[in-house]
C-alpha atoms as a PDB file:
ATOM      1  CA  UNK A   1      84.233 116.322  38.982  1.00  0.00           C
ATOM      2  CA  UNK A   2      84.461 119.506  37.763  1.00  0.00           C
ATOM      3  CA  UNK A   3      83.527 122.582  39.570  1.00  0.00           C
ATOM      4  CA  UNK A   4      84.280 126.559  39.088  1.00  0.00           C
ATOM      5  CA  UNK A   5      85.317 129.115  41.992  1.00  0.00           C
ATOM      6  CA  UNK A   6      83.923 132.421  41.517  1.00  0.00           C
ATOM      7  CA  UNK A   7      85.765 135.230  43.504  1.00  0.00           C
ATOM      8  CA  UNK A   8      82.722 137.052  44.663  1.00  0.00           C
ATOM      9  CA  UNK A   9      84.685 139.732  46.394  1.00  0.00           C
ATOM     10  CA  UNK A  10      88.751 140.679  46.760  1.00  0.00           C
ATOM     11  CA  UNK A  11      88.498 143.512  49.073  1.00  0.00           C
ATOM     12  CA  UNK A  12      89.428 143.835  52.657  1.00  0.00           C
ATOM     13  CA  UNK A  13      86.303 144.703  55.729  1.00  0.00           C
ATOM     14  CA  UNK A  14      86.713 148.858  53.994  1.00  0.00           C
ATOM     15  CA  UNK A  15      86.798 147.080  50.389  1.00  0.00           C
ATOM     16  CA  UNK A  16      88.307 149.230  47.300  1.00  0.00           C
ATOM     17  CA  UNK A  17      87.942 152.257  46.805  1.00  0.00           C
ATOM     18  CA  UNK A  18      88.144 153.139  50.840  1.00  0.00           C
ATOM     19  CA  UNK A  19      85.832 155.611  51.726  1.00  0.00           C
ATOM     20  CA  UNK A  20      87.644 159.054  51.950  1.00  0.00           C
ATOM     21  CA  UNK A  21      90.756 157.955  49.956  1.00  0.00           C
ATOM     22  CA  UNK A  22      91.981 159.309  47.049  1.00  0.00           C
ATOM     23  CA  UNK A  23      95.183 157.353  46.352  1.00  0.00           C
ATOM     24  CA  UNK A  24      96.485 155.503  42.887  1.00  0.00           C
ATOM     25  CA  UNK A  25      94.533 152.598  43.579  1.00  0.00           C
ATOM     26  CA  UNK A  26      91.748 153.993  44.814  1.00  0.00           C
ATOM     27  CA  UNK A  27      91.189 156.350  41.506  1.00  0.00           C
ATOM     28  CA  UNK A  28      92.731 153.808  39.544  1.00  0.00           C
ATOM     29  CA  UNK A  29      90.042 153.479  36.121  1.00  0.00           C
ATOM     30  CA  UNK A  30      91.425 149.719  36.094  1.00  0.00           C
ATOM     31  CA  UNK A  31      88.145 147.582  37.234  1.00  0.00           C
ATOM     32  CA  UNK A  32      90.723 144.763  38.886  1.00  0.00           C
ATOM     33  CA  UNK A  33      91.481 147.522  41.649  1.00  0.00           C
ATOM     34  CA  UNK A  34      87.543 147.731  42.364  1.00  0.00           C
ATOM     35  CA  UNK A  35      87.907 145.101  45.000  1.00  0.00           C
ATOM     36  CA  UNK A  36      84.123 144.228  47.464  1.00  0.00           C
ATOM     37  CA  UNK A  37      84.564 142.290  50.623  1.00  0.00           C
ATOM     38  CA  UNK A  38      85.732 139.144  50.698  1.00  0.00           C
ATOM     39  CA  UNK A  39      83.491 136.129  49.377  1.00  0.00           C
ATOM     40  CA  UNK A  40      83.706 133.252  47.050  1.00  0.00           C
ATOM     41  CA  UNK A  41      81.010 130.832  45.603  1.00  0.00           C
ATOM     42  CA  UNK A  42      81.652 127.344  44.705  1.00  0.00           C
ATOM     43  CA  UNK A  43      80.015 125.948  41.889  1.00  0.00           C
ATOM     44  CA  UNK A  44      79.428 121.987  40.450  1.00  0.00           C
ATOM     45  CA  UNK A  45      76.801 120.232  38.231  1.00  0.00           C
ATOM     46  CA  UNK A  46      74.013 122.532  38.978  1.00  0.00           C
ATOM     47  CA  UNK A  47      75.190 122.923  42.957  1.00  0.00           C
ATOM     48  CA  UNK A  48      76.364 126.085  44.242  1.00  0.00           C
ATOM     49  CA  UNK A  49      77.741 126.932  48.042  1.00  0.00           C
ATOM     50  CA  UNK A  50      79.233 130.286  48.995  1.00  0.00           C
ATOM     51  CA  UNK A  51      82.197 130.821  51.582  1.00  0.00           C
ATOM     52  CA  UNK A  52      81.081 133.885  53.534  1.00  0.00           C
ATOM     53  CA  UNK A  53      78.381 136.785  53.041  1.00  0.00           C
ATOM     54  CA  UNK A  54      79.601 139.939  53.636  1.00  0.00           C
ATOM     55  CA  UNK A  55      77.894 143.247  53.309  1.00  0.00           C
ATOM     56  CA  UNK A  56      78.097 143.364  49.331  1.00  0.00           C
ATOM     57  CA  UNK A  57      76.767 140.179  48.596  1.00  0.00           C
ATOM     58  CA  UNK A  58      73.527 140.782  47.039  1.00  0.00           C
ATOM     59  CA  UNK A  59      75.327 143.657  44.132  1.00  0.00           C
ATOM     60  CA  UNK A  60      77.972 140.692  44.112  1.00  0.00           C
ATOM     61  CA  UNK A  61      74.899 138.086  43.445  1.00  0.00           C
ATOM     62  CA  UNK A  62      73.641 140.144  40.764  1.00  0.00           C
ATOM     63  CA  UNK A  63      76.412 140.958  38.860  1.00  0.00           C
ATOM     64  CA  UNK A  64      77.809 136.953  38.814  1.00  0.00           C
ATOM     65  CA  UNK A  65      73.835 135.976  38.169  1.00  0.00           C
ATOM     66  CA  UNK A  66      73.554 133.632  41.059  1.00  0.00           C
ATOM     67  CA  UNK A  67      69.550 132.576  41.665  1.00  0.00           C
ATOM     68  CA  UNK A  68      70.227 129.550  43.995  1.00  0.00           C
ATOM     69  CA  UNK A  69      72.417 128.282  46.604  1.00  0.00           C
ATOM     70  CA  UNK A  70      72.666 125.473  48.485  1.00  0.00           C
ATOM     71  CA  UNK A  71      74.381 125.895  51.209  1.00  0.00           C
ATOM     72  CA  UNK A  72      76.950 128.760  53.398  1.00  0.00           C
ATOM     73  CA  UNK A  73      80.021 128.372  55.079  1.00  0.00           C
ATOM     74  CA  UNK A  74      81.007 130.757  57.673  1.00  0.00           C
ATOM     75  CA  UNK A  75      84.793 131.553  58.342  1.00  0.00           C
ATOM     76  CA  UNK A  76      84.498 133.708  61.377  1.00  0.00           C
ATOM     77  CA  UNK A  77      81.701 136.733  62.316  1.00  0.00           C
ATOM     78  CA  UNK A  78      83.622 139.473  61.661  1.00  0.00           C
ATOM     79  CA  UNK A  79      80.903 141.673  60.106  1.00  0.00           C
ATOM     80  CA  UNK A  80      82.665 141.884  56.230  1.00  0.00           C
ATOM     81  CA  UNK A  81      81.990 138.275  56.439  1.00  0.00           C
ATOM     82  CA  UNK A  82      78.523 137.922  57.623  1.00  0.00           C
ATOM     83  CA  UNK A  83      76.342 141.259  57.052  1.00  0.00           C
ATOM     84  CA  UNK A  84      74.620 140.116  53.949  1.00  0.00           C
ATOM     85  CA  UNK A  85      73.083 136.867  55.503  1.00  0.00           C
ATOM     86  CA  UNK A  86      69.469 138.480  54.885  1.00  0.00           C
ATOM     87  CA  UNK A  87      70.316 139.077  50.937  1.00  0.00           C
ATOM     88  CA  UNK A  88      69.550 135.552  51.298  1.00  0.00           C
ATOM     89  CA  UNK A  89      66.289 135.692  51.629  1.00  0.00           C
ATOM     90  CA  UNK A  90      64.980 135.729  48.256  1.00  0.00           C
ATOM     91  CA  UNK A  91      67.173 132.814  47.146  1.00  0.00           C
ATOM     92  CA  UNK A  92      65.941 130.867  50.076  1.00  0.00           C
ATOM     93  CA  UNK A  93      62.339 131.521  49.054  1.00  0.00           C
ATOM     94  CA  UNK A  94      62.920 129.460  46.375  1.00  0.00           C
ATOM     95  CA  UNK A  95      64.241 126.288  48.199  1.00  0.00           C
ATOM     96  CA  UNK A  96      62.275 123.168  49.129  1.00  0.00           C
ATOM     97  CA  UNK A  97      64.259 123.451  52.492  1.00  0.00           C
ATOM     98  CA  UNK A  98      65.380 125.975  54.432  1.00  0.00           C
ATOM     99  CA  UNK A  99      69.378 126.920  53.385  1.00  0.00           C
ATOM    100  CA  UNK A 100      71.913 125.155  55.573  1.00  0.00           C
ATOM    101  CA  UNK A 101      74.575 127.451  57.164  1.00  0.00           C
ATOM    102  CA  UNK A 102      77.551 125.994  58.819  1.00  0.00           C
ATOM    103  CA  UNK A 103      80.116 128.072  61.342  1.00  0.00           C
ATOM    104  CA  UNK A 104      82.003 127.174  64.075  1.00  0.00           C
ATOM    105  CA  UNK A 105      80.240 127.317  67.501  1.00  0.00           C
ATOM    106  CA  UNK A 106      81.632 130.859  67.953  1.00  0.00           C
ATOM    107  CA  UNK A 107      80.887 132.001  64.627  1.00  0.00           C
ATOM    108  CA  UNK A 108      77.421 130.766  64.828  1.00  0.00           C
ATOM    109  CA  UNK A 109      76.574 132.647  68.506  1.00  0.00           C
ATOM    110  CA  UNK A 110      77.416 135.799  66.917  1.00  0.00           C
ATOM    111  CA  UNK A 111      75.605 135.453  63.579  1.00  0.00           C
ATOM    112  CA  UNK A 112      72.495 133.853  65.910  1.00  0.00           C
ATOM    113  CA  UNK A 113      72.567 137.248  67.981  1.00  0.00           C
ATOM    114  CA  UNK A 114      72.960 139.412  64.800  1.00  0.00           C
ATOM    115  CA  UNK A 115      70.076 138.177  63.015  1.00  0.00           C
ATOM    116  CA  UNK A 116      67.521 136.818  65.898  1.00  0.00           C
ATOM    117  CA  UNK A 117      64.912 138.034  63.558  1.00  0.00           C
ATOM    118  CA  UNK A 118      65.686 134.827  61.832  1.00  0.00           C
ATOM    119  CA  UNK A 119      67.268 132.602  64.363  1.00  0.00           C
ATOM    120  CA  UNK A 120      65.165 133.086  67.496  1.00  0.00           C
ATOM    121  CA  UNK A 121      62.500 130.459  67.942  1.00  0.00           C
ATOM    122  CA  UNK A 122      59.866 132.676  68.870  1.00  0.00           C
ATOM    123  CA  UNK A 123      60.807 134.937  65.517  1.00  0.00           C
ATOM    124  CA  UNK A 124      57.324 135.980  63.994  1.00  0.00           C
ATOM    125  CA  UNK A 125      59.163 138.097  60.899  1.00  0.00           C
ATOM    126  CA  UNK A 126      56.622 136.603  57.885  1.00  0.00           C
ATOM    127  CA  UNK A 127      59.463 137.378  55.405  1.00  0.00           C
ATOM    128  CA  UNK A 128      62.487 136.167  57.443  1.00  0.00           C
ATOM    129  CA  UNK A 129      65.301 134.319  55.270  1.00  0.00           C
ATOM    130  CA  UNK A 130      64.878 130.338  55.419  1.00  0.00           C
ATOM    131  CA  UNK A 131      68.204 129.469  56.695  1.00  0.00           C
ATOM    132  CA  UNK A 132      68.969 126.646  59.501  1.00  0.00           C
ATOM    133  CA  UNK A 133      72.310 127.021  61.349  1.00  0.00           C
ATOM    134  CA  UNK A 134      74.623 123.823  61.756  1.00  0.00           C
ATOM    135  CA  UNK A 135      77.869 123.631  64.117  1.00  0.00           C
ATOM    136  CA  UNK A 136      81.172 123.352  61.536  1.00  0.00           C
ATOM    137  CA  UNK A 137      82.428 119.863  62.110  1.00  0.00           C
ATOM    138  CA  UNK A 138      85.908 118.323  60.497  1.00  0.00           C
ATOM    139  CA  UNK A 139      84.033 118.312  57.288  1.00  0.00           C
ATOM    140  CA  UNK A 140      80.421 118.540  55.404  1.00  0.00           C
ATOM    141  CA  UNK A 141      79.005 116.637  52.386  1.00  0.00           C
ATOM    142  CA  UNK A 142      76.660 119.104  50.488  1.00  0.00           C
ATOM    143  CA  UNK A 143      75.664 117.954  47.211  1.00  0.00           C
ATOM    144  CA  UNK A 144      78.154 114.842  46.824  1.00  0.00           C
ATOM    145  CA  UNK A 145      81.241 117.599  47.437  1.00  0.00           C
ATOM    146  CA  UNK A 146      83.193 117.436  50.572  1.00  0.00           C
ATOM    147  CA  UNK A 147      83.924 120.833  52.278  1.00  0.00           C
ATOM    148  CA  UNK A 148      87.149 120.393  54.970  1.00  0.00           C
ATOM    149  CA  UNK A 149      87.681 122.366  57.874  1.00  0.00           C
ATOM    150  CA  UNK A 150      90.846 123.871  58.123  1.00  0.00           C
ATOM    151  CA  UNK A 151      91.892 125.893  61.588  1.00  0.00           C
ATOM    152  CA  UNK A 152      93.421 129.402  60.947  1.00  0.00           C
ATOM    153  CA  UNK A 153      94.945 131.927  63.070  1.00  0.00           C
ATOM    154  CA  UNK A 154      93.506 134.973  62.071  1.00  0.00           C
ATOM    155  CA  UNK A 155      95.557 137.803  64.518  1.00  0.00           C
ATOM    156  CA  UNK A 156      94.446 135.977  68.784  1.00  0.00           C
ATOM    157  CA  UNK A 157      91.102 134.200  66.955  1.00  0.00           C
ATOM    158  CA  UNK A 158      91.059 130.610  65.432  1.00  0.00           C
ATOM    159  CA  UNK A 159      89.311 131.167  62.206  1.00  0.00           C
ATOM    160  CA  UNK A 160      88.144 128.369  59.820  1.00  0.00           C
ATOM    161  CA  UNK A 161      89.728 128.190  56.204  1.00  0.00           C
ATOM    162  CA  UNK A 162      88.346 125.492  53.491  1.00  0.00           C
ATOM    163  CA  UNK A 163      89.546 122.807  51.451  1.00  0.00           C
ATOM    164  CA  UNK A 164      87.466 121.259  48.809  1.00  0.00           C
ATOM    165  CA  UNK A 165      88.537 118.950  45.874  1.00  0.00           C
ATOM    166  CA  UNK A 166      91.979 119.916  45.255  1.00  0.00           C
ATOM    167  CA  UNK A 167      91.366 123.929  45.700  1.00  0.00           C
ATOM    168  CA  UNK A 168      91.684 125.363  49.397  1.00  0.00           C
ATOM    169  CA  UNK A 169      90.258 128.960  50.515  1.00  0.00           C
ATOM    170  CA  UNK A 170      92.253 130.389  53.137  1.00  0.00           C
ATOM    171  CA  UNK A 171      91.160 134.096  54.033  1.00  0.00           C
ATOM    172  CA  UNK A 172      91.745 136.267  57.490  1.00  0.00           C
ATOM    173  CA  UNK A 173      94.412 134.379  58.485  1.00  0.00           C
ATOM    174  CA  UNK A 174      97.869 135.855  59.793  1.00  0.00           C
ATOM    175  CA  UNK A 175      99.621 132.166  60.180  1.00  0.00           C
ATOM    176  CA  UNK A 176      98.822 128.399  59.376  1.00  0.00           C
ATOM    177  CA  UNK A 177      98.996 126.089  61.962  1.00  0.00           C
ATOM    178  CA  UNK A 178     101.269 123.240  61.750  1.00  0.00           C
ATOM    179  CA  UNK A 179      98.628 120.755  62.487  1.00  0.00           C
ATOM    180  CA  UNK A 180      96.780 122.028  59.593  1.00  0.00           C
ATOM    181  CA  UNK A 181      99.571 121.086  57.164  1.00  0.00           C
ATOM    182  CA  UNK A 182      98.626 117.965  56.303  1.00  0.00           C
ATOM    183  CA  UNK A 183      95.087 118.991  55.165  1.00  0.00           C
ATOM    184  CA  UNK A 184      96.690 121.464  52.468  1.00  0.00           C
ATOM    185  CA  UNK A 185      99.186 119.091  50.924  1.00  0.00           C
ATOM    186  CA  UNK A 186      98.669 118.195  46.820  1.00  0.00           C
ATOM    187  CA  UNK A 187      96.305 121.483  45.833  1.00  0.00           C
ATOM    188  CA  UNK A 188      96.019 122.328  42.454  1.00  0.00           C
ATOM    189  CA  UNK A 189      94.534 126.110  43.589  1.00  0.00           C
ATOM    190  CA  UNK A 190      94.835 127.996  46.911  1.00  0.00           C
ATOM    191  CA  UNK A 191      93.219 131.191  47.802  1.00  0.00           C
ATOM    192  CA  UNK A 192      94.774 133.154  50.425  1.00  0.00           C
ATOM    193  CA  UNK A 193      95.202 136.374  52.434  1.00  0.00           C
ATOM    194  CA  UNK A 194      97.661 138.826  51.279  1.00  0.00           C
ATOM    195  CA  UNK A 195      96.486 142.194  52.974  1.00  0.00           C
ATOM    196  CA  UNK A 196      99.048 144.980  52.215  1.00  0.00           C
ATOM    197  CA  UNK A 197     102.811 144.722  52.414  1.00  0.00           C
ATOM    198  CA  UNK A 198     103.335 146.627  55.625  1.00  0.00           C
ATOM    199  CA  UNK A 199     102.813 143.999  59.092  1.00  0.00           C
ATOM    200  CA  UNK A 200      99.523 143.598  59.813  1.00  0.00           C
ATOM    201  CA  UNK A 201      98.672 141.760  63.853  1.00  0.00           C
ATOM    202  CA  UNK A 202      95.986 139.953  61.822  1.00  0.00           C
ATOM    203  CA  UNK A 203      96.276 139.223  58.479  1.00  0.00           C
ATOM    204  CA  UNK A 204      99.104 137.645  56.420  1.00  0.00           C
ATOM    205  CA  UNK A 205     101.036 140.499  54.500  1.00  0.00           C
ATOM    206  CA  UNK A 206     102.354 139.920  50.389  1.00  0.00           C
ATOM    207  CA  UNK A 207     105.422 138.565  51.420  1.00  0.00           C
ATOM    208  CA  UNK A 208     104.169 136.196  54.000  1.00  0.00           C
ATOM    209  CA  UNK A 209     101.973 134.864  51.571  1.00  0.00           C
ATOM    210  CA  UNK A 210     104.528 134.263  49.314  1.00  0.00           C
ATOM    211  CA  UNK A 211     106.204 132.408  51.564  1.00  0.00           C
ATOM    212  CA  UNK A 212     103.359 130.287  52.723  1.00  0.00           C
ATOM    213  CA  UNK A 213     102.804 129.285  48.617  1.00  0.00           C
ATOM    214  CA  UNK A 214     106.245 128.103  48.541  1.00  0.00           C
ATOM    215  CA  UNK A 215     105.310 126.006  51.551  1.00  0.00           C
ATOM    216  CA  UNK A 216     102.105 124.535  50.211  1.00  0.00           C
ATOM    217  CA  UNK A 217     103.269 124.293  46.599  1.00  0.00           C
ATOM    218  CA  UNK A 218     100.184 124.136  44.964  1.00  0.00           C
ATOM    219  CA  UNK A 219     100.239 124.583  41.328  1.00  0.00           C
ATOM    220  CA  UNK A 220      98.418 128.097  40.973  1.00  0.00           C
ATOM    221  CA  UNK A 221      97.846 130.576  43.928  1.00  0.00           C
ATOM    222  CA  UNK A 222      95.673 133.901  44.146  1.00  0.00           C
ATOM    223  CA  UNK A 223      95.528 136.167  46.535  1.00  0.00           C
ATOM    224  CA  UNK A 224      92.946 137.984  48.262  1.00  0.00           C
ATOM    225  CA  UNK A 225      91.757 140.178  51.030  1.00  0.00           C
ATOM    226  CA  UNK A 226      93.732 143.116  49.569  1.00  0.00           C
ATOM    227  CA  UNK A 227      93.818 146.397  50.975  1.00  0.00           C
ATOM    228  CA  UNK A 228      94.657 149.632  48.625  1.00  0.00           C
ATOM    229  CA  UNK A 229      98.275 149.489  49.302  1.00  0.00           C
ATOM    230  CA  UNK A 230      98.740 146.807  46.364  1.00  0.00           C
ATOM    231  CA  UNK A 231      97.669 148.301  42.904  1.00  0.00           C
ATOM    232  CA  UNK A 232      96.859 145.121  40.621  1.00  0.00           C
ATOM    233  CA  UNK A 233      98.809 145.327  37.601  1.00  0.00           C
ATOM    234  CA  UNK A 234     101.885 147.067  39.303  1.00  0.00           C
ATOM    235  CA  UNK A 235     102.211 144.232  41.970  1.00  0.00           C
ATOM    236  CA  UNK A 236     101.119 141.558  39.513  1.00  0.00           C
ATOM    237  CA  UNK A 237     104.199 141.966  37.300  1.00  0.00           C
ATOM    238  CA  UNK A 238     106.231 141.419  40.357  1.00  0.00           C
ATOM    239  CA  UNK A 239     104.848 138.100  41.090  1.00  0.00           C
ATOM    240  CA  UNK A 240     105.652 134.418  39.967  1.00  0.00           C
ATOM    241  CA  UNK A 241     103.866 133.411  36.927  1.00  0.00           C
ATOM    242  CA  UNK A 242     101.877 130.870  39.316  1.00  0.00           C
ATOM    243  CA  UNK A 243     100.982 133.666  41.795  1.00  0.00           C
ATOM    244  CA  UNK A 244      98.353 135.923  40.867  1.00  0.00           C
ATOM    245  CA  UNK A 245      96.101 138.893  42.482  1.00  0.00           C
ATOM    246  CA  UNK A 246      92.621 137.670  42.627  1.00  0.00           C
ATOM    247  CA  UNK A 247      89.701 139.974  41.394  1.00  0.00           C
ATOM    248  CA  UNK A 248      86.313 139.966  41.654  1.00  0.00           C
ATOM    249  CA  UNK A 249      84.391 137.918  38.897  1.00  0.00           C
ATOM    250  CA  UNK A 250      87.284 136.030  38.475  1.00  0.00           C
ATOM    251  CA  UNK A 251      86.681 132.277  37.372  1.00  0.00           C
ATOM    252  CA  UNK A 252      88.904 129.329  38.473  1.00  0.00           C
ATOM    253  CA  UNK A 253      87.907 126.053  36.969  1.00  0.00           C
ATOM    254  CA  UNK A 254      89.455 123.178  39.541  1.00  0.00           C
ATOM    255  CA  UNK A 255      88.196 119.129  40.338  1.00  0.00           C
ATOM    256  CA  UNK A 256      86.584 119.125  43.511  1.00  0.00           C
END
């Protein structure tokens, strides 16, 4: 079946331009280096689930015309990956039933705590979004597309990264587990972390991820999650032609 990833965001949690920075890719006039925090939607037939909302989503929403979802997926609670769970609200307005949200049982206590305006049972907020959270299992069916679990080590956390179809989403991760191997293996597309190329204790740097694309061998691989150390065009012409930067609005068409 075919289905279309849109990279709703690139950035890293201080996105691009960083607030108080005046460096090449900060000022840089090329709209590839304008990089919001990290999101992606998913979209098939007239289906559409997101990976993530972080703080940007609703200018992110607007600008990629998105008026419906049908379900979230929550990597971890690190707030550039949860803060724009109330943008939902109009979009869930609009559903029969209430938006499903799925995050590991850590994930979900924060978000829960965050936003007991909408979670708590005795919540009285008239507007409050219509979401319902669900524990992550292995994997989740939402509109006849499978979503996979995939465990991450993102710095001393276990994170969750995606597969679906024959495309994977790996962000805020600093290694792969060799358990999770087998559940990357034959990908046409992977999406992964490639901060900056000094060490980071969390996150996997550019030449890390290179070397993690040579492991999976999928046929194309974008990066994401970068910080303003890696100028687009510069560090693009020193990649593989297989290996690309990500950037927001980008479209990658993939069988899920």
């Amino acid at each position: 079946m075919q289905a279309e990833i849109t990279i709703l965001g690139s950035g890293t949690s201080m996105g691009v331009p960083t607030l108080g920075c005046a460096c090449r890719v900060c000022t840089s006039p090329d709209p590839r280096d304008r990089r919001t925090r990290p999101s992606i939607a998913v979209a098939w037939a007239e289906h559409r689930v997101l990976i993530d909302t972080g703080p940007d989503f609703r200018q992110q929403a607007l600008r990629e015309g998105i008026n419906h979802v049908d379900a979230v997926f929550y990597t971890h609670s690190h707030a550039d990956h949860i803060l724009g769970l109330d943008d939902l609200r109009p979009l869930s307005f609009k559903n029969k039933n209430k938006i499903p949200l799925y995050a590991d049982d850590a994930a979900a206590i924060v978000i829960e705590r965050v936003f007991d305006y909408t979670f708590d049972a005795a919540a009285s907020y008239p507007t409050r979004a219509r979401v319902e959270m669900h524990r992550l299992g292995k994997s989740v069916e939402v509109e006849g597309a499978v979503f996979h679990r995939v465990p991450l080590t993102h710095g001393r956390i276990e994170v969750a990264g995606f597969r679906f179809g024959n495309a994977a989403y790996l962000t805020d991760m600093s290694s792969i587990p060799e358990s999770s191997l087998p559940l990357l293996e034959n990908l046409d597309v992977v999406i992964l972390d490639a901060l900056r190329r000094k060490p980071h204790p969390s996150h996997a740097t550019l030449e890390q991820s290179l070397e993690f694309v040579r492991q999976l061998q999928p046929r194309l691989a974008f990066f994401t999650h970068m910080a303003h150390d890696l100028h687009h065009a510069d560090t693009n012409s020193e990649l593989p032609g297989h290996i690309r930067l990500a950037y927001d609005g980008l479209r990658i068409p993939f069988e899920i």
